[in-house]
C-alpha atoms as a PDB file:
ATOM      1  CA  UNK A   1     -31.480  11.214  14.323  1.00  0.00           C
ATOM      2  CA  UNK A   2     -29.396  11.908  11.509  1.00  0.00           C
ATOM      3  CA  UNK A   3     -26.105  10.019  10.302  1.00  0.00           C
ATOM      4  CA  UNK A   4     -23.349  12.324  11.153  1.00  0.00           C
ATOM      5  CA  UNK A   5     -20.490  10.020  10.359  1.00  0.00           C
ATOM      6  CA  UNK A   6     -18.164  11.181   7.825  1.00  0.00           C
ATOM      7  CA  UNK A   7     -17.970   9.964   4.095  1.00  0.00           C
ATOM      8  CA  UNK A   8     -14.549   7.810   3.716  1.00  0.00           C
ATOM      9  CA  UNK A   9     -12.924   7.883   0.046  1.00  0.00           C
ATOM     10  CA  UNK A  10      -9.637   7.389  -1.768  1.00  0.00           C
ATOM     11  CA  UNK A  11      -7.590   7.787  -4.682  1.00  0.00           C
ATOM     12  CA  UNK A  12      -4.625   8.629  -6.363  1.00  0.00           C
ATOM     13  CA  UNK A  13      -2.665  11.475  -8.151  1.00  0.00           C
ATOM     14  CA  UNK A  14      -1.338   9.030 -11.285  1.00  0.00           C
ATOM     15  CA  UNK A  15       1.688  10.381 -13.076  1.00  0.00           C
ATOM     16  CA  UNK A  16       3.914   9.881 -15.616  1.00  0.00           C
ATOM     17  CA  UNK A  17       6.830  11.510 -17.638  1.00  0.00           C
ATOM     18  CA  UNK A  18       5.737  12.346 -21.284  1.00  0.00           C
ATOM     19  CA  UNK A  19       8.821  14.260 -23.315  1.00  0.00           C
ATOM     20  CA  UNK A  20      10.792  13.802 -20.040  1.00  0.00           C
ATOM     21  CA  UNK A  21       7.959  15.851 -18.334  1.00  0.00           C
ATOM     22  CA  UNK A  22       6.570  15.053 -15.462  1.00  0.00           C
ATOM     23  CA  UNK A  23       2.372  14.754 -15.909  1.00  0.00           C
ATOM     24  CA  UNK A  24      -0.431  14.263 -14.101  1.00  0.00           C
ATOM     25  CA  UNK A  25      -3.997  12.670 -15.048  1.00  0.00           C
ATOM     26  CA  UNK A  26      -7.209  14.583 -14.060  1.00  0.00           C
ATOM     27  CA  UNK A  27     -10.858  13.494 -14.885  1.00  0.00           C
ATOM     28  CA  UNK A  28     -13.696  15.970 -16.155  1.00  0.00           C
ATOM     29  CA  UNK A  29     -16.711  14.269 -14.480  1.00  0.00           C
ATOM     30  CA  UNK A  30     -20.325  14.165 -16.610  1.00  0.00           C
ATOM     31  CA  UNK A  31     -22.333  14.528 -14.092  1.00  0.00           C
ATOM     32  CA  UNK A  32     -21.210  17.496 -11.927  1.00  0.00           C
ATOM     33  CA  UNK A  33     -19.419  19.552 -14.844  1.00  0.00           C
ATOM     34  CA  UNK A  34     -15.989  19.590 -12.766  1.00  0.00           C
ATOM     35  CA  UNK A  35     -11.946  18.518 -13.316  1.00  0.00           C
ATOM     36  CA  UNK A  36     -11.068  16.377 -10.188  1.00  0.00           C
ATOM     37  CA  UNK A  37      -8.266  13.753  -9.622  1.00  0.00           C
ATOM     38  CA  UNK A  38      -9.473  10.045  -9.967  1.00  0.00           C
ATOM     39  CA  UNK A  39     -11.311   9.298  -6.252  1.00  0.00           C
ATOM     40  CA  UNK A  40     -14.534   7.745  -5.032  1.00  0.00           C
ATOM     41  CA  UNK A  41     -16.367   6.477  -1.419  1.00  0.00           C
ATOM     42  CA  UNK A  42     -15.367   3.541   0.424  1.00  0.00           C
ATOM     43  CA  UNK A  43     -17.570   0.554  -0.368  1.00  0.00           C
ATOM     44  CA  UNK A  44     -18.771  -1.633   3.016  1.00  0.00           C
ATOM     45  CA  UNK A  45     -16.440  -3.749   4.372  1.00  0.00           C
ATOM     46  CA  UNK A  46     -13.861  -2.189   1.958  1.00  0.00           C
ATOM     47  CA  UNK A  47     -10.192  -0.627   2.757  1.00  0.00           C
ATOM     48  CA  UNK A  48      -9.230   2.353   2.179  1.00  0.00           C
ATOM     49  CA  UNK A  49      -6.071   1.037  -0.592  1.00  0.00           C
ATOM     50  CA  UNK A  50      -9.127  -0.537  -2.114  1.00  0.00           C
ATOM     51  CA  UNK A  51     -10.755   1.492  -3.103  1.00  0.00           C
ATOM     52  CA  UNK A  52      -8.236   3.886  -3.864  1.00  0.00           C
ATOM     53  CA  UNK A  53      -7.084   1.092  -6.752  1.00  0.00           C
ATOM     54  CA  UNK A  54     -10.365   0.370  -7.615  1.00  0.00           C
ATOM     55  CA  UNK A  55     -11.548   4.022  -8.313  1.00  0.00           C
ATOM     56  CA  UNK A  56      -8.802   4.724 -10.337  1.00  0.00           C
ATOM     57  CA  UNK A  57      -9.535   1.608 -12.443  1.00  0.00           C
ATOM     58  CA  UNK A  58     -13.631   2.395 -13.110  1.00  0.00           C
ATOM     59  CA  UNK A  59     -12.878   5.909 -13.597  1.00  0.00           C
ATOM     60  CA  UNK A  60      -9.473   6.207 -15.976  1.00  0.00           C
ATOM     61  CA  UNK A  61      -9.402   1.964 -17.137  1.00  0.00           C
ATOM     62  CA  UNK A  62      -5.783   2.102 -15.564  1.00  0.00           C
ATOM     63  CA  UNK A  63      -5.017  -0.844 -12.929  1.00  0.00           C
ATOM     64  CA  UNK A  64      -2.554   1.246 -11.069  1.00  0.00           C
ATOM     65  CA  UNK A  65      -0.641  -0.103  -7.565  1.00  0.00           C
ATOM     66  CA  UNK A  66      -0.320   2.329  -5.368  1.00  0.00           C
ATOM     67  CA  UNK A  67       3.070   4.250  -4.377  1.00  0.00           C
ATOM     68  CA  UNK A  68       3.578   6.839  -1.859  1.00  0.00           C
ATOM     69  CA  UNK A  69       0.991   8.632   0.804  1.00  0.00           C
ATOM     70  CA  UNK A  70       0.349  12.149   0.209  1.00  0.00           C
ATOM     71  CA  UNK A  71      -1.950  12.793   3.004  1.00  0.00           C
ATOM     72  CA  UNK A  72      -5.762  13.549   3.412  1.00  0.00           C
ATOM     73  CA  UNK A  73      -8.427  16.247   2.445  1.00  0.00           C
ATOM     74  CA  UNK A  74     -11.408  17.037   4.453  1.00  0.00           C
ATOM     75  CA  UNK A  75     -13.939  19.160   3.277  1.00  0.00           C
ATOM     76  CA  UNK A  76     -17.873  19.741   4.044  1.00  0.00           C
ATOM     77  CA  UNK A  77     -20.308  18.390   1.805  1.00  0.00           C
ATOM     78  CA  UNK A  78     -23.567  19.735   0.711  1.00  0.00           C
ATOM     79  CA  UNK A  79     -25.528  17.629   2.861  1.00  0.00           C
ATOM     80  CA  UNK A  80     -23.548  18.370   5.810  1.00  0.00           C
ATOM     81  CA  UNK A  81     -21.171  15.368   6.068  1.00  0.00           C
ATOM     82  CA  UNK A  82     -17.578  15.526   6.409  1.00  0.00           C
ATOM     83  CA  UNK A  83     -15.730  14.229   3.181  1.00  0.00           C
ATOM     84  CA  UNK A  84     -12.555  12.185   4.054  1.00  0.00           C
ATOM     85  CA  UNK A  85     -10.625  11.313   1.467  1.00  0.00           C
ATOM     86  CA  UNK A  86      -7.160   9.764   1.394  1.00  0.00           C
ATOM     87  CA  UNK A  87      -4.723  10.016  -1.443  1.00  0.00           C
ATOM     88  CA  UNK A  88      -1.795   7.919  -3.018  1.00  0.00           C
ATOM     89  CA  UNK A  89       0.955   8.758  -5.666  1.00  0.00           C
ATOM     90  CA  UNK A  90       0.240   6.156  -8.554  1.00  0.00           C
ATOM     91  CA  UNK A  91       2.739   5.453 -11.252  1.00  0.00           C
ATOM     92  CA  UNK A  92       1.271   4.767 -14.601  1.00  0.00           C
ATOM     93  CA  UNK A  93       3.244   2.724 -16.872  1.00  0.00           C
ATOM     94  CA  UNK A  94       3.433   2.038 -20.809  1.00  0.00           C
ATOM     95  CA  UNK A  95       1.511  -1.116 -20.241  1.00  0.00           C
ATOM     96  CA  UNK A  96      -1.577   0.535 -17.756  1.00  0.00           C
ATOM     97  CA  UNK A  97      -1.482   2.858 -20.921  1.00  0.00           C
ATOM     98  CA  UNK A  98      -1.666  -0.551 -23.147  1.00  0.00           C
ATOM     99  CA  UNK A  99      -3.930  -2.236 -21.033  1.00  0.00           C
ATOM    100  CA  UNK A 100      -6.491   0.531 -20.400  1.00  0.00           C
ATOM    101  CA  UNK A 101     -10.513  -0.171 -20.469  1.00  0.00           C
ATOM    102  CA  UNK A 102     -11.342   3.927 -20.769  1.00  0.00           C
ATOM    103  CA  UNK A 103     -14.430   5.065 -22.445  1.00  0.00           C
ATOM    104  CA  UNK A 104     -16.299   8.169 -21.759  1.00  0.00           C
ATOM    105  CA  UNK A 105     -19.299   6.873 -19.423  1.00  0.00           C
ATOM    106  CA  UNK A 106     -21.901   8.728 -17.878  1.00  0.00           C
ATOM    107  CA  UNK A 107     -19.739   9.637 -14.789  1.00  0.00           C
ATOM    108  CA  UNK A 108     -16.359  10.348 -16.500  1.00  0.00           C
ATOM    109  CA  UNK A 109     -16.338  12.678 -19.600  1.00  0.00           C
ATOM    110  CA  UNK A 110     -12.536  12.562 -20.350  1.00  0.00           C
ATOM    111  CA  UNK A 111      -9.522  11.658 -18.856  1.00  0.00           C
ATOM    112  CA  UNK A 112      -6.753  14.590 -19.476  1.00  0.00           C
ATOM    113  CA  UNK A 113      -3.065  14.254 -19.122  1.00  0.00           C
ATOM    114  CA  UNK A 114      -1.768  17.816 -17.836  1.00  0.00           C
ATOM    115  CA  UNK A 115       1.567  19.555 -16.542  1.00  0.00           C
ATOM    116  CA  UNK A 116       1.658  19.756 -12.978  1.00  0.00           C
ATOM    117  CA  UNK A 117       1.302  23.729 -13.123  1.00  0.00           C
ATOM    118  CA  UNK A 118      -2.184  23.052 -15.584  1.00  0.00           C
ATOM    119  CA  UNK A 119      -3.220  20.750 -13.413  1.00  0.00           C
ATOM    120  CA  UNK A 120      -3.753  23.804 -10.749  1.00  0.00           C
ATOM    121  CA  UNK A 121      -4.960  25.835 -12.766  1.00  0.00           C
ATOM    122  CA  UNK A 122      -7.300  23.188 -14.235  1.00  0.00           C
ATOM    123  CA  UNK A 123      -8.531  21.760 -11.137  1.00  0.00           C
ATOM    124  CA  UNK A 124     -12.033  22.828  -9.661  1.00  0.00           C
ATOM    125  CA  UNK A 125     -11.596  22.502  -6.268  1.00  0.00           C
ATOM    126  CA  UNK A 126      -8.278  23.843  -3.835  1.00  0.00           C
ATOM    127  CA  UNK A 127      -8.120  20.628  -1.576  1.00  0.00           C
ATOM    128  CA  UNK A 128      -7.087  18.809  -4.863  1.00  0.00           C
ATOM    129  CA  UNK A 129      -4.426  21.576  -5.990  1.00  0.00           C
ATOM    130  CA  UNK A 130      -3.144  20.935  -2.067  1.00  0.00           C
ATOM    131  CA  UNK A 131      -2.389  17.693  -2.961  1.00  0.00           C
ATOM    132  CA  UNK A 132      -1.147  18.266  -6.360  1.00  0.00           C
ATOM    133  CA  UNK A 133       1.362  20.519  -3.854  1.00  0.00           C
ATOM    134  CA  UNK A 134       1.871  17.290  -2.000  1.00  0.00           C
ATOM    135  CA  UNK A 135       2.719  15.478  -4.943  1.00  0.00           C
ATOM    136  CA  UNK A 136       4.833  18.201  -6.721  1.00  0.00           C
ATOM    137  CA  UNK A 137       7.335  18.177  -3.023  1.00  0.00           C
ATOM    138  CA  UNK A 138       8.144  14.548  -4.214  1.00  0.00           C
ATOM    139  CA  UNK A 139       8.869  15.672  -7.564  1.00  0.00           C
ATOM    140  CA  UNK A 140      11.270  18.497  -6.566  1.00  0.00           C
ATOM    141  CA  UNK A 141      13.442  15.682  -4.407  1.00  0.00           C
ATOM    142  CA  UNK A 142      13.257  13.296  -6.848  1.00  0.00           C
ATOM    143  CA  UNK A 143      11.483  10.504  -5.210  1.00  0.00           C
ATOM    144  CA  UNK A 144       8.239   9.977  -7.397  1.00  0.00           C
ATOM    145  CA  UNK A 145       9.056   6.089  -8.396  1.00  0.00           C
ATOM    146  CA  UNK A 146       9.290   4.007  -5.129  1.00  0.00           C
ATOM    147  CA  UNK A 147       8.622   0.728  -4.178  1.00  0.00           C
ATOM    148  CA  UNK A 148       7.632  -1.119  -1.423  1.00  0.00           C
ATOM    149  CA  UNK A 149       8.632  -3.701   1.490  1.00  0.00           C
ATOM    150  CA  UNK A 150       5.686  -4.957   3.451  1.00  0.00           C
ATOM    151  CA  UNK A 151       6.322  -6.504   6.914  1.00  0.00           C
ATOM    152  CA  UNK A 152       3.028  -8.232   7.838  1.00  0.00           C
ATOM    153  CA  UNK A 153       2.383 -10.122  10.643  1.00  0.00           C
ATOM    154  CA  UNK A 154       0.876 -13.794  10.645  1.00  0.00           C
ATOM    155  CA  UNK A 155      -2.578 -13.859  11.033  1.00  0.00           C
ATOM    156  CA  UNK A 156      -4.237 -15.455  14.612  1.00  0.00           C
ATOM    157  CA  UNK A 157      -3.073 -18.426  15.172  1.00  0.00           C
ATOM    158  CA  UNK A 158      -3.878 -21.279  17.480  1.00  0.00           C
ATOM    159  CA  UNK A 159      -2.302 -20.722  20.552  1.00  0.00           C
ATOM    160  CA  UNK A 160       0.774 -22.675  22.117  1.00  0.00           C
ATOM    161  CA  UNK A 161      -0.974 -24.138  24.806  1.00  0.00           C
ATOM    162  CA  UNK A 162      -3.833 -25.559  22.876  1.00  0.00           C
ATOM    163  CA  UNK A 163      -1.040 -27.011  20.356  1.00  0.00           C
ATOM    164  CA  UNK A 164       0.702 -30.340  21.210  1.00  0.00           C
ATOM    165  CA  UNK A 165       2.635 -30.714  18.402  1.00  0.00           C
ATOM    166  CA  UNK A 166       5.991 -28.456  17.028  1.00  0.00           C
ATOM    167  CA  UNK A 167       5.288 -24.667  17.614  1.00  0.00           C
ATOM    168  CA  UNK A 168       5.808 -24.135  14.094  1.00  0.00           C
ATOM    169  CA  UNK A 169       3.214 -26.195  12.963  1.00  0.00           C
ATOM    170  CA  UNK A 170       0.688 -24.047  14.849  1.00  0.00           C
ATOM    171  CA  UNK A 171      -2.064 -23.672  12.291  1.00  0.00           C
ATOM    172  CA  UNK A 172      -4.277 -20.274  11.665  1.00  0.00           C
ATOM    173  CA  UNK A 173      -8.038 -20.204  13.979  1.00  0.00           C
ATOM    174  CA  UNK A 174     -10.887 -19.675  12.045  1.00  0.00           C
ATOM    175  CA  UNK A 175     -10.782 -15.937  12.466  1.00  0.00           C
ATOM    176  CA  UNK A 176      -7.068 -16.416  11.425  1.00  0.00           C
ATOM    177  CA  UNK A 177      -8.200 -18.040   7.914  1.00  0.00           C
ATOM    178  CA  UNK A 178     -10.590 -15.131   7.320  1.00  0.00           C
ATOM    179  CA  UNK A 179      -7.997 -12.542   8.664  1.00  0.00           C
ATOM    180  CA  UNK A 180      -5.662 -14.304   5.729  1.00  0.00           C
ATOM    181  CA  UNK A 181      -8.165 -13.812   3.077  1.00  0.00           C
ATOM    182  CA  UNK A 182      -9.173 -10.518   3.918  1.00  0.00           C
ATOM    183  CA  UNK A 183      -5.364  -9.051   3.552  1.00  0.00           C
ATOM    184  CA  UNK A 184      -5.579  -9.834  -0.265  1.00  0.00           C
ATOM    185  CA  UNK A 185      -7.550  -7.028  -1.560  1.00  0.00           C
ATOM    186  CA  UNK A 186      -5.526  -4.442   0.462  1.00  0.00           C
ATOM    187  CA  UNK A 187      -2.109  -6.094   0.207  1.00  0.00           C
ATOM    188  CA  UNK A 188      -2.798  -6.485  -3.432  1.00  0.00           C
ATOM    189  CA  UNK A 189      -3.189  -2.692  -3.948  1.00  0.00           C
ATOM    190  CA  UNK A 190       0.587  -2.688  -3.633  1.00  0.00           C
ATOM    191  CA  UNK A 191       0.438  -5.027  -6.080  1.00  0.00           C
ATOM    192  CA  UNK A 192       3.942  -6.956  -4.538  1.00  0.00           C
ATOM    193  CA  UNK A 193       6.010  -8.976  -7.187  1.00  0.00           C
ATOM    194  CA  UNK A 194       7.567 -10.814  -4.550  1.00  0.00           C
ATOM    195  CA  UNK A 195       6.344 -12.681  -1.324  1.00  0.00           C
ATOM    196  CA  UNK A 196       8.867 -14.124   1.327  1.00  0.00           C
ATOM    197  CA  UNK A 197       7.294 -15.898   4.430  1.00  0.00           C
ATOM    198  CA  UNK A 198       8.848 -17.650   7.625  1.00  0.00           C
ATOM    199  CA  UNK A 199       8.718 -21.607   7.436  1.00  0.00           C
ATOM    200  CA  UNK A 200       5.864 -21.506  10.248  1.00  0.00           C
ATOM    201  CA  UNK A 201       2.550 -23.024   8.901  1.00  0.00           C
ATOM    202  CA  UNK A 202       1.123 -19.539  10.636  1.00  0.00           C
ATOM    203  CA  UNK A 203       3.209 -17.467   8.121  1.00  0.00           C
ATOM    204  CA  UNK A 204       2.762 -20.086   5.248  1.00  0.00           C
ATOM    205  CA  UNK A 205      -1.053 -20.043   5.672  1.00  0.00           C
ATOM    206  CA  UNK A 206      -1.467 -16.437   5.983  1.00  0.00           C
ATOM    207  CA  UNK A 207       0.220 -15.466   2.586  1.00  0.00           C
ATOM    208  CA  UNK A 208      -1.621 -18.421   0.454  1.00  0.00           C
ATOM    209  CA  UNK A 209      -4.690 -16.451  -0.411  1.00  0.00           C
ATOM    210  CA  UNK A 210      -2.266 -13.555  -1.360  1.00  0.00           C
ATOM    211  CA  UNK A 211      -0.530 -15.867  -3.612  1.00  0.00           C
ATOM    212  CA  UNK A 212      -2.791 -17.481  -5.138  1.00  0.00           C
ATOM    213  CA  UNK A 213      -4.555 -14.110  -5.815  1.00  0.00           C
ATOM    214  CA  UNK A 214      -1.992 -12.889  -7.092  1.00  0.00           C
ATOM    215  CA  UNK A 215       0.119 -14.871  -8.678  1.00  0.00           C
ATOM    216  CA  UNK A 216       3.582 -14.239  -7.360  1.00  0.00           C
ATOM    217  CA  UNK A 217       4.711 -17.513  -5.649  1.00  0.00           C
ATOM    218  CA  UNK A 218       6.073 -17.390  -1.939  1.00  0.00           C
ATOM    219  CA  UNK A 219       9.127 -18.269  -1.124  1.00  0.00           C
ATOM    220  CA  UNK A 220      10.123 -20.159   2.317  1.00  0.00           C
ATOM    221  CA  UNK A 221      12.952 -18.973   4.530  1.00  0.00           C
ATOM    222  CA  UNK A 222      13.961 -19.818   8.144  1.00  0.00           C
ATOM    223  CA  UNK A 223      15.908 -16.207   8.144  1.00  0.00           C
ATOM    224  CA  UNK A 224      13.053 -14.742   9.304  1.00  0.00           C
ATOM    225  CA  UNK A 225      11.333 -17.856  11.396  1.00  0.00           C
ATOM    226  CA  UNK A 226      10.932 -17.310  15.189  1.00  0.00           C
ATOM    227  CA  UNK A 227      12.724 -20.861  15.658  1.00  0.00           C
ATOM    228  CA  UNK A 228      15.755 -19.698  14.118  1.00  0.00           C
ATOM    229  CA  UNK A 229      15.068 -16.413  16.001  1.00  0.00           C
ATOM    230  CA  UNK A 230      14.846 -17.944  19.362  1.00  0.00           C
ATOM    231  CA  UNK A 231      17.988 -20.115  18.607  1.00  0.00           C
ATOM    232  CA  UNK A 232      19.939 -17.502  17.310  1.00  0.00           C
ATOM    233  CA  UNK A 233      20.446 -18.799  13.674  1.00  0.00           C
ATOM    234  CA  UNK A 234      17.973 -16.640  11.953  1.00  0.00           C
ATOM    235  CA  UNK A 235      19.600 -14.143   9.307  1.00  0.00           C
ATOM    236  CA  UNK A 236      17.021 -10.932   8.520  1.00  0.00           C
ATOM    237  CA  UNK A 237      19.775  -9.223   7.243  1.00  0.00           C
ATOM    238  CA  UNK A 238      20.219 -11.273   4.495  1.00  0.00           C
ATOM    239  CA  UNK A 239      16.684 -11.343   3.549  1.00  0.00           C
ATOM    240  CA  UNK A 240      16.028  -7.388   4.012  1.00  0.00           C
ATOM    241  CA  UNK A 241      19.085  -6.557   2.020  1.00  0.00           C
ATOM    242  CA  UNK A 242      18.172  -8.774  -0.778  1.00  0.00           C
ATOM    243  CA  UNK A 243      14.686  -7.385  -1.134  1.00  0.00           C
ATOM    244  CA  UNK A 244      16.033  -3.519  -0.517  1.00  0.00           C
ATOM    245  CA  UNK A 245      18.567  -4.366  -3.532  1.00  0.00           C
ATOM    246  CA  UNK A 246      16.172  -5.746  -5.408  1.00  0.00           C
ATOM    247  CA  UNK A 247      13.756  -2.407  -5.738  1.00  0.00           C
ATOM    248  CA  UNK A 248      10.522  -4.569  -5.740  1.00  0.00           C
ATOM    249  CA  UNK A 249       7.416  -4.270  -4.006  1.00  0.00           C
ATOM    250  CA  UNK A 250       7.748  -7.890  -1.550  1.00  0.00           C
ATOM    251  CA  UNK A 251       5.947  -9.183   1.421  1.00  0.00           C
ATOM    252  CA  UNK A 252       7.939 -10.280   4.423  1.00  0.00           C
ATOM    253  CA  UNK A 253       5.640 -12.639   6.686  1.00  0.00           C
ATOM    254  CA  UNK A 254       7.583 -13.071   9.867  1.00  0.00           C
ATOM    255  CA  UNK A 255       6.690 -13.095  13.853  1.00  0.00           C
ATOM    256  CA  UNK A 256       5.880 -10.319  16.325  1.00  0.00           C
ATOM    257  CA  UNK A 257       9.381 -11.053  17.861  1.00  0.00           C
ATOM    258  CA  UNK A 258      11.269 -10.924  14.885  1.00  0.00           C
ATOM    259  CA  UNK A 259       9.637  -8.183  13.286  1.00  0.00           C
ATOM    260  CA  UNK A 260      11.673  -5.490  14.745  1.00  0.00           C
ATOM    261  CA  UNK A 261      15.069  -6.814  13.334  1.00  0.00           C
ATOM    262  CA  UNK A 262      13.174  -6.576  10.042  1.00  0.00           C
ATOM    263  CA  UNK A 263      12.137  -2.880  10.578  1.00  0.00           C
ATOM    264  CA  UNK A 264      15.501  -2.085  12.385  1.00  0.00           C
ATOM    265  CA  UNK A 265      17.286  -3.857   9.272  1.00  0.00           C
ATOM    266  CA  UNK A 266      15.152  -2.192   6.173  1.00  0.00           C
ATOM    267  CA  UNK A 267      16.411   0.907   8.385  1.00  0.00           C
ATOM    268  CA  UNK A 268      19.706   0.090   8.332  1.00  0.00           C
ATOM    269  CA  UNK A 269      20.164  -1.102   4.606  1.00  0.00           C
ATOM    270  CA  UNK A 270      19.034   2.207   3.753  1.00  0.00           C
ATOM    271  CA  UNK A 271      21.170   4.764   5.846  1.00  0.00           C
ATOM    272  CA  UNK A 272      17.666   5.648   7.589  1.00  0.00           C
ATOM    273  CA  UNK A 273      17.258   6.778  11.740  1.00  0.00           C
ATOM    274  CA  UNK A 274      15.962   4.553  13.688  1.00  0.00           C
ATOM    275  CA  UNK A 275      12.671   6.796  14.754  1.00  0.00           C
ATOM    276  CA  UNK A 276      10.052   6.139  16.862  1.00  0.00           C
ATOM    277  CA  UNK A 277       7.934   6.004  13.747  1.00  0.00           C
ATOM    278  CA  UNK A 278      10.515   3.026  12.755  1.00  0.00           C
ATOM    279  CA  UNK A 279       9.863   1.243  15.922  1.00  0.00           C
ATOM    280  CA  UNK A 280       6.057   1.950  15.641  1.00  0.00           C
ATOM    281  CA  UNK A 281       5.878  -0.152  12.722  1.00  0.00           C
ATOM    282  CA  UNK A 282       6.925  -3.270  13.965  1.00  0.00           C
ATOM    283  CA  UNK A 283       4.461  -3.545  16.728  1.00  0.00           C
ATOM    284  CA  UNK A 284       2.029  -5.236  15.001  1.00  0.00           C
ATOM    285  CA  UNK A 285      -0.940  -7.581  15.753  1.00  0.00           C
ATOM    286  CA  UNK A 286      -1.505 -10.421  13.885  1.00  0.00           C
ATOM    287  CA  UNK A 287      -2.092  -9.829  10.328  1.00  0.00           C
ATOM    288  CA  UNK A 288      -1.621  -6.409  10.706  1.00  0.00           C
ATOM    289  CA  UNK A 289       0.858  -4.824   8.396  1.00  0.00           C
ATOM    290  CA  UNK A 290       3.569  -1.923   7.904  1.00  0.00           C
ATOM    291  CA  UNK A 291       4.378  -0.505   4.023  1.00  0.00           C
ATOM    292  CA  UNK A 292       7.656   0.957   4.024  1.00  0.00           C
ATOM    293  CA  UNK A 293       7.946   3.008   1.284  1.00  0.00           C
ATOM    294  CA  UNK A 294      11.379   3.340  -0.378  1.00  0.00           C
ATOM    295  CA  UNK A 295      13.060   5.053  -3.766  1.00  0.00           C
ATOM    296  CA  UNK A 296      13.405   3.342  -6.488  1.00  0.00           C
ATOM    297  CA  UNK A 297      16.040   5.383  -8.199  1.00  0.00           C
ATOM    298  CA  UNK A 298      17.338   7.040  -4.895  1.00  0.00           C
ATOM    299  CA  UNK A 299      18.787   4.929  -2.368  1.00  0.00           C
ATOM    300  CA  UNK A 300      20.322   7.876  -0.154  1.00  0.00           C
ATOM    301  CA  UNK A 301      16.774   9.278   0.344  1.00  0.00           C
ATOM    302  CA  UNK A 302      16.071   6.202   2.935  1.00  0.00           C
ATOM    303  CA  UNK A 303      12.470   5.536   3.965  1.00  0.00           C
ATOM    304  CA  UNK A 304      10.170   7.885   2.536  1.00  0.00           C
ATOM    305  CA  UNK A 305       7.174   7.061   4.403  1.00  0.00           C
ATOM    306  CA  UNK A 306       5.766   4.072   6.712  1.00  0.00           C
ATOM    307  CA  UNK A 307       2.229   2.988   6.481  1.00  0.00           C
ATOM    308  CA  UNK A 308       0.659   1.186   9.462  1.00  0.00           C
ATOM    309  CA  UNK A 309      -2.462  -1.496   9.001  1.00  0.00           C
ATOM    310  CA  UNK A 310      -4.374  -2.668  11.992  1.00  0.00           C
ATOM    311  CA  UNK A 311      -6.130  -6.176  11.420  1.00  0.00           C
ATOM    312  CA  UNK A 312      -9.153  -5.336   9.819  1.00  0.00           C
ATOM    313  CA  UNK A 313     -11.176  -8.482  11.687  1.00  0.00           C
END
């Protein structure tokens, strides 16, 4: 019996403005003779933001973070497999340029910066000009540099009744510790410049790994703690507007009840509708996660796209 389950892979279309003109990179691959953008499979046990930032990295030496969706191509491979593959914008700045490992290699020939209308032209297969299309819609409403708030969720946590001291001094299960560590590789493809958690041990514990992975120090707040929640003295307003005005990439770590005021109030701050897909985002299990994806340079355009992330153990 043969393997019929589909081939999982990611990657990104990474731009930048050269002369004021917008750009996009393509790779001419060694092996199979072709002009594709920067992709590759899904390791095991790897996410899909992953590898989308790790493919990018092997094949064009660029250590992007990831910015917008722009959807998904399915094709048919030669061996009769589906192809899934899952695409991000990426922007590329001076110091990815400074900082990049490229050399030719026996899977990537070149890397080629090209106009967006070259890059259709150039490209060797139509489900990459389709998202080249994708990409070029953000172009035309001027919402190509975006950032990014990230509600997340604590991760599993021991539960009240099995806790006899403070509630907010409930600390992570083992599966919670692991759920913790595995949110740093996908979190990180974000790569978030600020992290702001609830007071609760739970929340405290579940960004650490992040942290520490990262760099970026976390910052405590009771604004967003479900004691100050459940007494009425929390403030998410405060800490949603600060982060929207901001125009960073930041982690929130809160609680599954307070985690709708935070989606309702990133709405809010930026003149958005409170959708279903709004709503959606906020019902989360633990360390599961929402990217809302806002303009940088645009704050009328509102949220731009939401991103939901089931716990991945």
């Amino acid at each position: 019996m043969t393997d019929s389950a589909p081939v999982l892979a990611a990657g990104a279309v990474c731009w930048r403005l050269i002369d004021g003109k917008m750009h996009v990179l393509l790779i001419h691959r060694t092996v199979h003779g072709d002009i594709t953008i920067p992709k590759g499979k899904v390791d095991p046990g790897e996410s899909l933001p992953t590898t989308a930032v790790r493919e990018i990295e092997e094949e064009t030496g660029l250590a992007i973070a990831l910015g917008l969706p722009l959807g998904i191509s399915e094709y048919p491979m030669p061996n009769g497999k589906t192809k899934i593959v899952h695409y991000w914008a990426a922007e590329v700045l001076p110091t990815h340029i400074l900082n990049s490992t490229f050399v030719p290699n026996g899977e990537v020939a070149a890397i080629e910066w090209v106009t967006l209308k070259k890059a259709r032209t150039y490209l060797s297969y139509q489900p990459d000009v389709e998202i080249i299309d994708a990409f070029a819609q953000l172009v035309s409403r001027g919402v190509t540099s975006t950032f990014a708030l990230i509600a997340l969720r604590h991760a599993k946590t021991t539960p009240p009744q099995e806790w006899k001291g403070p509630d907010a001094t409930r600390p992570l299960t083992d599966r919670g510790v692991k759920q913790a560590a595995a949110l740093v590789d996908t979190i990180g493809a974000w790569r978030p410049q600020r992290i702001v958690t609830s007071t609760a041990i739970r929340c405290i514990t579940t960004v650490a790994p992040l942290s520490a992975a990262t760099g970026v120090p976390f910052k405590r707040t009771d604004r967003i703690s479900q004691d100050a929640w459940e007494d009425g003295t929390s403030d998410v307003r405060t800490s949603v507007g600060k982060r929207v005005r901001a125009r960073k990439t930041a982690v929130l770590c809160s609680h599954g009840p307070v985690l709708p005021d935070i989606l309702r109030e990133i709405a809010l701050a930026t003149g958005s509708p409170m959708t279903s897909q709004v709503s959606h985002a906020a019902a989360l299990s633990p360390s599961g996660f929402s990217v809302v994806h806002l303009s940088s340079d645009n704050p009328s355009a509102g949220i731009l796209a939401i991103e939901n992330h089931p716990p991945r153990l």
